[in-house]
C-alpha atoms as a PDB file:
ATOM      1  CA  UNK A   1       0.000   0.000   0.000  1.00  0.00           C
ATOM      2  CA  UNK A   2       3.183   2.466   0.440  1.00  0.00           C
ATOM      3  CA  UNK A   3       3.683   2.035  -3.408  1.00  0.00           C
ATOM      4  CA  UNK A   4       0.251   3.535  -4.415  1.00  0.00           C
ATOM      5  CA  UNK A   5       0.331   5.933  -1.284  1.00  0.00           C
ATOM      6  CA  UNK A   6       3.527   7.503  -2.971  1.00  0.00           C
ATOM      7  CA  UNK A   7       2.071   7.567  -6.182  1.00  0.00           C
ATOM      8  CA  UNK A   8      -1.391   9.536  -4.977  1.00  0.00           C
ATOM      9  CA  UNK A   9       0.706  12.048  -3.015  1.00  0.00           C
ATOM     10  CA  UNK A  10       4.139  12.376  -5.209  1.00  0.00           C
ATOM     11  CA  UNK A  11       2.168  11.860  -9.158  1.00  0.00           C
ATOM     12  CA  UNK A  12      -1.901  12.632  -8.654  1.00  0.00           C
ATOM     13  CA  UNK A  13      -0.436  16.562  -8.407  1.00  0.00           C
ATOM     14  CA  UNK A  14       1.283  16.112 -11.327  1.00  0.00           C
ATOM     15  CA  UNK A  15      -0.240  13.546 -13.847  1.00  0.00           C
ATOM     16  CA  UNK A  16       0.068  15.684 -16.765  1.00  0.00           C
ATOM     17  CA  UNK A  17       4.187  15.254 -16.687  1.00  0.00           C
ATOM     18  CA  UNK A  18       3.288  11.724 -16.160  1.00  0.00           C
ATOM     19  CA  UNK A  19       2.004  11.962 -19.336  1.00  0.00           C
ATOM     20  CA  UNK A  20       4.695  13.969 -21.086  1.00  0.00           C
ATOM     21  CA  UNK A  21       6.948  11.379 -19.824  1.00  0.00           C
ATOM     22  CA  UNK A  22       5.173   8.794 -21.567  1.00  0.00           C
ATOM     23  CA  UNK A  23       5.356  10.166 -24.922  1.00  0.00           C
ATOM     24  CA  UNK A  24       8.662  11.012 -24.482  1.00  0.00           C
ATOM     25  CA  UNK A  25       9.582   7.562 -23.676  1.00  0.00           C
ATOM     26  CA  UNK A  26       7.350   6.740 -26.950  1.00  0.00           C
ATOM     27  CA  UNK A  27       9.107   9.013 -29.116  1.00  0.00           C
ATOM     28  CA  UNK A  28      12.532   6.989 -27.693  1.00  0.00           C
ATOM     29  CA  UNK A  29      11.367   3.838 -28.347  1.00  0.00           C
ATOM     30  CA  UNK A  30      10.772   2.802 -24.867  1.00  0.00           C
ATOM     31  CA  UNK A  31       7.605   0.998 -25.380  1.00  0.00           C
ATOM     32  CA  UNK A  32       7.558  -1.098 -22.278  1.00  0.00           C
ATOM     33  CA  UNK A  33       8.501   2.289 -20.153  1.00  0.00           C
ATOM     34  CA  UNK A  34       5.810   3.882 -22.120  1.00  0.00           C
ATOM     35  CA  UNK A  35       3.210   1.512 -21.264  1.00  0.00           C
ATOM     36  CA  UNK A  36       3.875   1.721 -17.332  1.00  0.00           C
ATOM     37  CA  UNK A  37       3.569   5.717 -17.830  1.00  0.00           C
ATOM     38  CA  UNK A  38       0.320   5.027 -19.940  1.00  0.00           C
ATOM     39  CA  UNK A  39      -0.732   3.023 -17.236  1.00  0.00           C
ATOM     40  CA  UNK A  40       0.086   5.604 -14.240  1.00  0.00           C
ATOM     41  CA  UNK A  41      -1.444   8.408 -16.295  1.00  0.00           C
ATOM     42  CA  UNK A  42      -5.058   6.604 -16.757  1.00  0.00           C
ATOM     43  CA  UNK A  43      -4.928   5.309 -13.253  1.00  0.00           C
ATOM     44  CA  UNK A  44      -4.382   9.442 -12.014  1.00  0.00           C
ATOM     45  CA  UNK A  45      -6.712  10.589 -14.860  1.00  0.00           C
ATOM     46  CA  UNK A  46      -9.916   8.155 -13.252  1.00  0.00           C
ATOM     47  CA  UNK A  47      -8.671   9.326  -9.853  1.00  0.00           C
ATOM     48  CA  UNK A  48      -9.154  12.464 -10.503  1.00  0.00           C
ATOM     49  CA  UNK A  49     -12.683  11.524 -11.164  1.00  0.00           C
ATOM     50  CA  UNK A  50     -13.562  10.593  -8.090  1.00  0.00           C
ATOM     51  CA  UNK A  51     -11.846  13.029  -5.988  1.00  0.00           C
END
């Protein structure tokens, strides 16, 4: 539960760099980087839903 703690209070502020980081990682050819950065930024983005 620490993990996803740190991610609500260190990335839900800031899930819009999250995403920037995952096209960045696209545009490097990173895809399996990407897709964990794809995956943070849709987890924040339904958060932010909710809260």
């Amino acid at each position: 539960m620490e993990i996803v703690q740190y991610i609500q209070d260190k990335l839900y502020r800031n899930f819009k760099e999250v995403r920037l980081a995952s096209l960045c990682l696209l545009k490097a050819g990173d895809r399996n980087m990407y897709l964990v950065f794809h995956f943070l930024y849709l987890v924040l983005k339904g958060q932010g839903n909710f809260i």
